[in-house]
PDB file of N, CA and C in Angstrom:
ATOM      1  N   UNK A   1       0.840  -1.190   0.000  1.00  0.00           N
ATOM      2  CA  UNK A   1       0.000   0.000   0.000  1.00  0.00           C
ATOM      3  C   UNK A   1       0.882   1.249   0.000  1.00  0.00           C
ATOM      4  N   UNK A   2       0.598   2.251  -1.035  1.00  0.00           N
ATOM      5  CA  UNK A   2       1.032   3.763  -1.046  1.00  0.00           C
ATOM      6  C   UNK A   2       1.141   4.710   0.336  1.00  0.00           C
ATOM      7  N   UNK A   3       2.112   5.312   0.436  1.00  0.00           N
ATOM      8  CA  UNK A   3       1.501   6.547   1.347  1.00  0.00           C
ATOM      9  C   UNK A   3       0.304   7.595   0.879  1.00  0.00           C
ATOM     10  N   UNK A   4      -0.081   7.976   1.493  1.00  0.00           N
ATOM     11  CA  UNK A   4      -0.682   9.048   0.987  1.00  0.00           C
ATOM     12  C   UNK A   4      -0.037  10.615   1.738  1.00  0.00           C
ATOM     13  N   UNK A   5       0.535  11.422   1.086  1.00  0.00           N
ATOM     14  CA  UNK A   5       0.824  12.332   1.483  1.00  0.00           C
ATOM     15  C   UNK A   5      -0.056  13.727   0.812  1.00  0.00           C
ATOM     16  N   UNK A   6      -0.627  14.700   1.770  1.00  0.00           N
ATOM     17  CA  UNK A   6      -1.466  16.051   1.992  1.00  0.00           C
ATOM     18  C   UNK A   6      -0.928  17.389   2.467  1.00  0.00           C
ATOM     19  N   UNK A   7      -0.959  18.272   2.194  1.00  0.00           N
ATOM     20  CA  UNK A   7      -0.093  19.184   1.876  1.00  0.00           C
ATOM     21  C   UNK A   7      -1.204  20.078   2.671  1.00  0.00           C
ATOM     22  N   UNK A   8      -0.753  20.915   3.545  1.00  0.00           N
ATOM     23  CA  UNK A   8      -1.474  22.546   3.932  1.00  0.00           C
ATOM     24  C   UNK A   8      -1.373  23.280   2.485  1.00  0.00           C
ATOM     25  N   UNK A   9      -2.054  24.291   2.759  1.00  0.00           N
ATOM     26  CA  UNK A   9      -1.913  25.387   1.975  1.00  0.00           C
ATOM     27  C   UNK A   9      -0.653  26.258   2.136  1.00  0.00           C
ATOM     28  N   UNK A  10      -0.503  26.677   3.074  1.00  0.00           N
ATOM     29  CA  UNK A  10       0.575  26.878   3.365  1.00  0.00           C
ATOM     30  C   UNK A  10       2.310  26.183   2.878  1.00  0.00           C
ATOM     31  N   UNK A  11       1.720  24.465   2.922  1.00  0.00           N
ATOM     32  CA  UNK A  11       3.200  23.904   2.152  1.00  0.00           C
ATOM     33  C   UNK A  11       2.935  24.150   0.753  1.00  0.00           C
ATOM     34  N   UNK A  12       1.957  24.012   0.269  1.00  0.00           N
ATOM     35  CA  UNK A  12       2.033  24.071  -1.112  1.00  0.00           C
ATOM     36  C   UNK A  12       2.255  25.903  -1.764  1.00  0.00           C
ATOM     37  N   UNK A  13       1.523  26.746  -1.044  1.00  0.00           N
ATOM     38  CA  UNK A  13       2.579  28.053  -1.773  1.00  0.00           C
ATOM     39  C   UNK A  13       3.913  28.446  -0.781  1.00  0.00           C
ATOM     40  N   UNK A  14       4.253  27.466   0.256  1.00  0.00           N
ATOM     41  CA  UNK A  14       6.331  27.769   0.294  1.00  0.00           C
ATOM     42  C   UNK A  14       6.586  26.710  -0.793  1.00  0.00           C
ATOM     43  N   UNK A  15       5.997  25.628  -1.222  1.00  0.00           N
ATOM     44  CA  UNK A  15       7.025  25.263  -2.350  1.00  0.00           C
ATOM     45  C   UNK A  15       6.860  25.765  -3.916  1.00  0.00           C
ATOM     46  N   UNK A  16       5.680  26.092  -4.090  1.00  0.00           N
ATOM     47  CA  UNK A  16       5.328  27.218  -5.567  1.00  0.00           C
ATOM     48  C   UNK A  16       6.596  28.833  -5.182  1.00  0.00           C
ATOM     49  N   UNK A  17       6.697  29.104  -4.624  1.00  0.00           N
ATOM     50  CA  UNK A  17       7.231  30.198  -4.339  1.00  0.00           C
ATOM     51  C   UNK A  17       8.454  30.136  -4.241  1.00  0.00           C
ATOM     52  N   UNK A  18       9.011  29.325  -3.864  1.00  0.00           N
ATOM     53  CA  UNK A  18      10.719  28.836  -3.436  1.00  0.00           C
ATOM     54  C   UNK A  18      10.514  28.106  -4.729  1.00  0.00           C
ATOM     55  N   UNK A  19      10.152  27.845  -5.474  1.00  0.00           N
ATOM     56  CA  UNK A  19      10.307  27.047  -6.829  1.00  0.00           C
ATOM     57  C   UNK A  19      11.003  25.527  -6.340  1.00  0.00           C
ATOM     58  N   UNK A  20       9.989  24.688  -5.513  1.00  0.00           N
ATOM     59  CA  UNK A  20      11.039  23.202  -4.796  1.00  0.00           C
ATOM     60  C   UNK A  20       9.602  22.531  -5.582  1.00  0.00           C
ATOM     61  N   UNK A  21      10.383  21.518  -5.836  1.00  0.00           N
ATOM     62  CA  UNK A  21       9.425  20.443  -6.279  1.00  0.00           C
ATOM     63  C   UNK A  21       9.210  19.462  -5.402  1.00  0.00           C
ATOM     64  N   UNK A  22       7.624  19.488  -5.647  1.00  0.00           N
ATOM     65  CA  UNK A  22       6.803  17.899  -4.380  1.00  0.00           C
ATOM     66  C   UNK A  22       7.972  16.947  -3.767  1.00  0.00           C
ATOM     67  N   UNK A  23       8.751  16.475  -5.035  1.00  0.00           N
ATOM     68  CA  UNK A  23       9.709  15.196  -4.767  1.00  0.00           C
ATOM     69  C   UNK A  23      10.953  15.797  -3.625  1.00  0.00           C
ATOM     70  N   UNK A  24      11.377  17.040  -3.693  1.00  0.00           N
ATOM     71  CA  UNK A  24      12.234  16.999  -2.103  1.00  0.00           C
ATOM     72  C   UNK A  24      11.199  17.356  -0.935  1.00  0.00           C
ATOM     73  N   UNK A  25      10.034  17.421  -0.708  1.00  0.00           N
ATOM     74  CA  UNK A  25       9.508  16.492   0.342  1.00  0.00           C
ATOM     75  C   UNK A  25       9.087  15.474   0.581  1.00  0.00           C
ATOM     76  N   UNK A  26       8.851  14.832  -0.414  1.00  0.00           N
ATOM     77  CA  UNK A  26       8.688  13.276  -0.520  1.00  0.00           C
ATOM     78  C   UNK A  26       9.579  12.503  -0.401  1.00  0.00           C
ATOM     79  N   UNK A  27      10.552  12.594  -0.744  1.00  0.00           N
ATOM     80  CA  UNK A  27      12.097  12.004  -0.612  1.00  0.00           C
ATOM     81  C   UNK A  27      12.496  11.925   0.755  1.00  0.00           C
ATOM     82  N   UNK A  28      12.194  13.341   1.316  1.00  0.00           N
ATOM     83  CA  UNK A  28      12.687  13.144   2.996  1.00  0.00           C
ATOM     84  C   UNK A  28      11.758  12.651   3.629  1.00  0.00           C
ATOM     85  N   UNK A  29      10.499  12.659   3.174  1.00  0.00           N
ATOM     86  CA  UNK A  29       9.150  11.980   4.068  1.00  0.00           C
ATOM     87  C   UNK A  29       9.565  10.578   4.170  1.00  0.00           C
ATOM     88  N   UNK A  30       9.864  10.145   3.094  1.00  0.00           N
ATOM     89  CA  UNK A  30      10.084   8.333   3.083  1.00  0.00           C
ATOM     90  C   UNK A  30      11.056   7.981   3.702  1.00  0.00           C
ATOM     91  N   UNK A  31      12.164   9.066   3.408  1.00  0.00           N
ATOM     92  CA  UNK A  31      13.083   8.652   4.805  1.00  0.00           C
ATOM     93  C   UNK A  31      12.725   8.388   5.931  1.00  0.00           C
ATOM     94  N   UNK A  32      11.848   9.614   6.786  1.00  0.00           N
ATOM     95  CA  UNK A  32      11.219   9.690   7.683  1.00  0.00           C
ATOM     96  C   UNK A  32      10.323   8.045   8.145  1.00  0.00           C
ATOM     97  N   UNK A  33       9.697   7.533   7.172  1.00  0.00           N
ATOM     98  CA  UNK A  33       8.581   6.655   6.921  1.00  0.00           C
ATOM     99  C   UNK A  33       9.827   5.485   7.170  1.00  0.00           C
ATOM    100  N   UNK A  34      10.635   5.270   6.779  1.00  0.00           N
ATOM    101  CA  UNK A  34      12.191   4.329   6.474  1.00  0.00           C
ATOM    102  C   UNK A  34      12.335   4.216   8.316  1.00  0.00           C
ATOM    103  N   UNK A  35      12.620   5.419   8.863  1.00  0.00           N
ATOM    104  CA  UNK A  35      13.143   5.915   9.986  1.00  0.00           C
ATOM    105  C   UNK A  35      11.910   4.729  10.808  1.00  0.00           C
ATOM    106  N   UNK A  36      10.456   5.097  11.227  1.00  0.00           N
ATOM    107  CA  UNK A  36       9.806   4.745  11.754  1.00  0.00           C
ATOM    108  C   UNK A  36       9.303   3.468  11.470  1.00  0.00           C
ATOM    109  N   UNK A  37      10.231   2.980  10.842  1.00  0.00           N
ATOM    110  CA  UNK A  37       9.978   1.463  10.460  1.00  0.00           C
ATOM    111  C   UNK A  37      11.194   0.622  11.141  1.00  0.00           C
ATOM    112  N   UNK A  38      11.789   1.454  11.692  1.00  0.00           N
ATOM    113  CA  UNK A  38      13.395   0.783  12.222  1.00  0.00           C
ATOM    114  C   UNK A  38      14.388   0.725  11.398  1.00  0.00           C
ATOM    115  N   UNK A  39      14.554   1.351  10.700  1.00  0.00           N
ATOM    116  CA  UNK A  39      15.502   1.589   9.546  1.00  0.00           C
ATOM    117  C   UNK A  39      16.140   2.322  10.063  1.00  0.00           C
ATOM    118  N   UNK A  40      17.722   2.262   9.267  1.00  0.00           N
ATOM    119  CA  UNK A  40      18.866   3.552  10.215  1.00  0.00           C
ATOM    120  C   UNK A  40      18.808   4.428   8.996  1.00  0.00           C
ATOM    121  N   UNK A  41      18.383   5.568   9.172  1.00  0.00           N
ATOM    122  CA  UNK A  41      18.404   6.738   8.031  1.00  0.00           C
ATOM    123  C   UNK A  41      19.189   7.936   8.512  1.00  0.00           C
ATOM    124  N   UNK A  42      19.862   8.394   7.957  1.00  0.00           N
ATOM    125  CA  UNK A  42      20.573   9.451   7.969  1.00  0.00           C
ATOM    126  C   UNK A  42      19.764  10.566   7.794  1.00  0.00           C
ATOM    127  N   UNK A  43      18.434  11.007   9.058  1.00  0.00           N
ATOM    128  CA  UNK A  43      17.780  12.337   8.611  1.00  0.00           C
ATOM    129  C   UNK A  43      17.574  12.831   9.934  1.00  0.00           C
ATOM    130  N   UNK A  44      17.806  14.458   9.823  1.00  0.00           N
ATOM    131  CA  UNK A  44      17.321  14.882  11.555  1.00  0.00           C
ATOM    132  C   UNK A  44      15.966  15.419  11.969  1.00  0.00           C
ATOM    133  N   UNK A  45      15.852  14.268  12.468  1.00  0.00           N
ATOM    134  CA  UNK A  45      14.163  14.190  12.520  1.00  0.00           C
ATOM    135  C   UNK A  45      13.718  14.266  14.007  1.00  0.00           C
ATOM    136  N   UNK A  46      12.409  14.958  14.332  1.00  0.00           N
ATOM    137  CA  UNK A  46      12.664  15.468  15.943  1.00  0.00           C
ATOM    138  C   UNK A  46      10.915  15.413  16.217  1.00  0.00           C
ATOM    139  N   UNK A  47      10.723  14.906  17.057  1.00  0.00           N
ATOM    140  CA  UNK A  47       9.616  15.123  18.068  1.00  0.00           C
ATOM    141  C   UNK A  47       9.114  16.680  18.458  1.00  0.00           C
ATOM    142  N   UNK A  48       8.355  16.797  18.103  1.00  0.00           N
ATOM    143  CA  UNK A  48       7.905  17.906  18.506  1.00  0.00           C
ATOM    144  C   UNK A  48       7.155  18.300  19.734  1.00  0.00           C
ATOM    145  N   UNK A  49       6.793  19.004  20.520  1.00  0.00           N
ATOM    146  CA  UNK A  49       5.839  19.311  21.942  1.00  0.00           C
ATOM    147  C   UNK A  49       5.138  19.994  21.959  1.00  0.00           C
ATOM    148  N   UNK A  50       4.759  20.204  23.120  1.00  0.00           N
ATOM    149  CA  UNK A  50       4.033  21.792  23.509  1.00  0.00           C
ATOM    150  C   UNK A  50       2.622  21.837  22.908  1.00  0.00           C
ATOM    151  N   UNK A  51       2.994  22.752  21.798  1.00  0.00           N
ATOM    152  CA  UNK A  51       2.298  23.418  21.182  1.00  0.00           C
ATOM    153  C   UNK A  51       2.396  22.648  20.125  1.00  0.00           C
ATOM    154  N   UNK A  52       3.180  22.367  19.702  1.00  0.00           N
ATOM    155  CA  UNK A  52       3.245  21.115  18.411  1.00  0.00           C
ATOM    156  C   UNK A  52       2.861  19.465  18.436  1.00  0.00           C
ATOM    157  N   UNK A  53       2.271  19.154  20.147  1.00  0.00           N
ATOM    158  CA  UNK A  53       2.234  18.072  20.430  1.00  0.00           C
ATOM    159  C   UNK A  53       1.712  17.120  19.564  1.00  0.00           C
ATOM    160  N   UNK A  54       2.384  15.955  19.036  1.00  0.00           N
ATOM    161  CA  UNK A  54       1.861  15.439  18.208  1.00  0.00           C
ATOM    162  C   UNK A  54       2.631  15.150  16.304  1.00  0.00           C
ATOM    163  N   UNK A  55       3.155  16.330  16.651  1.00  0.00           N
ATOM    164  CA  UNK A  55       4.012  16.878  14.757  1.00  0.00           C
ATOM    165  C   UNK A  55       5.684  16.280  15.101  1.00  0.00           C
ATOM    166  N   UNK A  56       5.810  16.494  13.911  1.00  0.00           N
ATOM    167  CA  UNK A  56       7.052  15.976  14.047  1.00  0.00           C
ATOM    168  C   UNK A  56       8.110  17.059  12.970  1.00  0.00           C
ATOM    169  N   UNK A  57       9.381  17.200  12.898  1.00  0.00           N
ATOM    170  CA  UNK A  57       9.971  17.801  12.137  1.00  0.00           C
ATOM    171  C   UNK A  57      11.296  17.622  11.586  1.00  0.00           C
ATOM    172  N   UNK A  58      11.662  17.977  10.468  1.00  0.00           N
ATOM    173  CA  UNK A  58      12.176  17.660   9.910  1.00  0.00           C
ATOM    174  C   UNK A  58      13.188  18.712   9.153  1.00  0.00           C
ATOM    175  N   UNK A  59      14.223  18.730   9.550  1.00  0.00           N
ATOM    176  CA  UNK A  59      15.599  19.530   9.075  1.00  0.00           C
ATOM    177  C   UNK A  59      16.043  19.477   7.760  1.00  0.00           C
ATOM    178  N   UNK A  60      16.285  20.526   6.602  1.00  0.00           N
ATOM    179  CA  UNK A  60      16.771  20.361   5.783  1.00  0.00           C
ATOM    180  C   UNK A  60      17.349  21.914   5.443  1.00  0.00           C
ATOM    181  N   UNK A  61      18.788  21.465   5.451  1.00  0.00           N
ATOM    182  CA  UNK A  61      19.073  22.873   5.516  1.00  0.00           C
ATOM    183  C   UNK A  61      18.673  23.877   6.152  1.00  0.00           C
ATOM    184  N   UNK A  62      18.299  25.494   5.837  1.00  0.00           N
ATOM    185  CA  UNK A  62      17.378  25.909   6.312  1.00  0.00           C
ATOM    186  C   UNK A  62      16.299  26.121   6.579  1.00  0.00           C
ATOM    187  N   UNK A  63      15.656  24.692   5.608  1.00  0.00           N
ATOM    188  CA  UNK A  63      13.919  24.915   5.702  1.00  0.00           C
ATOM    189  C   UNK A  63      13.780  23.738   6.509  1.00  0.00           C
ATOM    190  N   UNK A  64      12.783  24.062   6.836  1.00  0.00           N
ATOM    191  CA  UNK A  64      12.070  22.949   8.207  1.00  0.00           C
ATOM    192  C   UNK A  64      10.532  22.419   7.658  1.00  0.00           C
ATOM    193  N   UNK A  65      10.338  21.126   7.695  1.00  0.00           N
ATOM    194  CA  UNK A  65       9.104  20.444   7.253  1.00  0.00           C
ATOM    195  C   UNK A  65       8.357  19.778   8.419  1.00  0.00           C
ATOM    196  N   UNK A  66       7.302  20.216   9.036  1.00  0.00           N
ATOM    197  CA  UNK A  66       6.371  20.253   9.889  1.00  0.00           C
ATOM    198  C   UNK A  66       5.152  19.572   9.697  1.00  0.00           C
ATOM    199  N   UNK A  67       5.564  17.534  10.255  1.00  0.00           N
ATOM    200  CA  UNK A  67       4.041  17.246   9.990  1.00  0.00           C
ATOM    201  C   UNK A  67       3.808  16.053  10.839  1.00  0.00           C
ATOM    202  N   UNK A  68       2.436  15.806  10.551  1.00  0.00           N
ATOM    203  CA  UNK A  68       1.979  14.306  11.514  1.00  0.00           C
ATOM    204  C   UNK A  68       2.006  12.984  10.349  1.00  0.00           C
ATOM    205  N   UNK A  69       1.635  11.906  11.256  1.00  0.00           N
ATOM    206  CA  UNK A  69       1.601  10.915  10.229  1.00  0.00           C
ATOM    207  C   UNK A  69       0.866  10.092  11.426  1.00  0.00           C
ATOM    208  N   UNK A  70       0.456   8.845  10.066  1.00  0.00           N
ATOM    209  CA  UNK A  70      -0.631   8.448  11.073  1.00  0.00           C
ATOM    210  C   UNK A  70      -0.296   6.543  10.554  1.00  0.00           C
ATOM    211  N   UNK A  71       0.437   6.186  11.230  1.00  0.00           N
ATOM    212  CA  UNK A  71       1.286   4.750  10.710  1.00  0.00           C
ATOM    213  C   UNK A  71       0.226   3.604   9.956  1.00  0.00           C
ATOM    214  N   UNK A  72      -1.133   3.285  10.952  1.00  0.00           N
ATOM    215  CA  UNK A  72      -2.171   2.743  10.752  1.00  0.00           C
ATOM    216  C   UNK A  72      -2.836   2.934   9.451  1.00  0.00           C
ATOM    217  N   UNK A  73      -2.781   4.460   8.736  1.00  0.00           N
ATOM    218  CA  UNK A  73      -3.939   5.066   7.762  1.00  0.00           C
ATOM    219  C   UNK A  73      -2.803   4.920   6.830  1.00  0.00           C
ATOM    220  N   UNK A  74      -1.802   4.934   7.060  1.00  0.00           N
ATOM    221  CA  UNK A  74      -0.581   5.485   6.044  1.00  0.00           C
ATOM    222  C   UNK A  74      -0.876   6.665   5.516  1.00  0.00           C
ATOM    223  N   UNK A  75      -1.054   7.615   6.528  1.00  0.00           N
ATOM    224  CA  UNK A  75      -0.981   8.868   5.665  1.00  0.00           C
ATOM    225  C   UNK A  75      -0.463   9.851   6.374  1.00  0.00           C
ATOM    226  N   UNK A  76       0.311  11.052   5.687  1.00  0.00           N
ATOM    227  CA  UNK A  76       0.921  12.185   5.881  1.00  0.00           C
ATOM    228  C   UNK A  76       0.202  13.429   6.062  1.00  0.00           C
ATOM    229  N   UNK A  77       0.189  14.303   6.984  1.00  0.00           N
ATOM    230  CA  UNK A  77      -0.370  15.792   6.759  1.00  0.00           C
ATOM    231  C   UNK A  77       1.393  16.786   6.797  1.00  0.00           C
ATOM    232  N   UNK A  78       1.356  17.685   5.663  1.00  0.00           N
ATOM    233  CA  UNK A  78       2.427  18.217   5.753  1.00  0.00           C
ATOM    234  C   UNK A  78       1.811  19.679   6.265  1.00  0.00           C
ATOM    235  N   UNK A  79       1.767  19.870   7.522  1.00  0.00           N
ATOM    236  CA  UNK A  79       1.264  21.512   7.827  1.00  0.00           C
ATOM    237  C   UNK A  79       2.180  22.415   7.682  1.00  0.00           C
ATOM    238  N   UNK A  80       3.326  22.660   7.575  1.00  0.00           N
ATOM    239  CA  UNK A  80       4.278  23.773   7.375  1.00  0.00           C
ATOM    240  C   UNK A  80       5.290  23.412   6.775  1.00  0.00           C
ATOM    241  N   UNK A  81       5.885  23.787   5.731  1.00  0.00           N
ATOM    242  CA  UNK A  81       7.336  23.989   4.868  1.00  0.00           C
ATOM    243  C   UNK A  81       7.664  25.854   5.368  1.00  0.00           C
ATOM    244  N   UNK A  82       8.479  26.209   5.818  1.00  0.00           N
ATOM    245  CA  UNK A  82       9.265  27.232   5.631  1.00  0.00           C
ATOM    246  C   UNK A  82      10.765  27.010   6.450  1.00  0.00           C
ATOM    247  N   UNK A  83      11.682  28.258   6.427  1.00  0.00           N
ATOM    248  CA  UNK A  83      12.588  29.111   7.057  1.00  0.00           C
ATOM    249  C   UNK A  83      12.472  28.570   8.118  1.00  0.00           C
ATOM    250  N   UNK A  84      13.389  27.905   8.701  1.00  0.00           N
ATOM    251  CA  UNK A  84      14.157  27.953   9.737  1.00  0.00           C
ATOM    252  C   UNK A  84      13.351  28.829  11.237  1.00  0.00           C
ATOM    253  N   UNK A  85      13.720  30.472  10.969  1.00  0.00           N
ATOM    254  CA  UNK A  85      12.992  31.694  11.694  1.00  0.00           C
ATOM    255  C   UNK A  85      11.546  31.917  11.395  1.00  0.00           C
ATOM    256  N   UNK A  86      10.883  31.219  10.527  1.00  0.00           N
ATOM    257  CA  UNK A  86       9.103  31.554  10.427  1.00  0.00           C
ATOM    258  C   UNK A  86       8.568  29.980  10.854  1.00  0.00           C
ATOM    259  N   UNK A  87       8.811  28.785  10.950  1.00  0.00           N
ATOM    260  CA  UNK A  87       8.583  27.751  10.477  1.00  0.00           C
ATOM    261  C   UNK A  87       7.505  27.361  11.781  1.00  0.00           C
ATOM    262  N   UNK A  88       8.188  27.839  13.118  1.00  0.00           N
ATOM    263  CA  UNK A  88       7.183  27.626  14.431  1.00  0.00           C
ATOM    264  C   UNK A  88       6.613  28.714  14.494  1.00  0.00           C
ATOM    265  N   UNK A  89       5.753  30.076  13.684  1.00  0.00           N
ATOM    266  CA  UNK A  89       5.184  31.027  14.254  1.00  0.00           C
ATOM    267  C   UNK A  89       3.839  30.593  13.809  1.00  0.00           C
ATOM    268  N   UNK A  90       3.368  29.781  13.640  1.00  0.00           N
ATOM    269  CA  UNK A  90       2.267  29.529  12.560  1.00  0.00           C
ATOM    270  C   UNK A  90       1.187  29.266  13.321  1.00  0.00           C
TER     271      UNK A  90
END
């Protein structure tokens, strides 16, 4: 079975705008997906709290990818792609 990965509005105009194509978040998602399967992946991937309780995130360079997943449904919500400095004001 496929993932299904869903995009905020928000991810989809930071990646129309930064001109990034779907596939470098998909690429690191499956890592991610690799990761939570017990796989050793080389990605810095972090638990989130607080206020984020629940999300998870994901380092790339300076942009940061902000999302849940749901192992059972196989599916992705990507709520935030930005900057490093905007990425938690949301």
């Amino acid at each position: 079975m496929d993932w299904k990965i869903g995009f905020s509005r928000q991810a989809e105009r930071f990646l129309s705008r930064n001109h990034l194509p779907d596939e470098f978040v998909s690429e690191l998602l499956a890592k991610a997906v690799r990761r939570f399967s017990g796989e050793i992946v080389a990605l810095d991937l972090k638990r989130l709290s607080s206020d984020w309780e629940g999300f998870f995130r994901i380092r790339s360079g300076k942009k940061r990818i902000i999302f849940s997943i749901d192992m059972h449904e196989q599916k992705i919500h990507v709520e935030i792609i930005d900057f490093r400095g905007s990425a938690y004001k949301h």
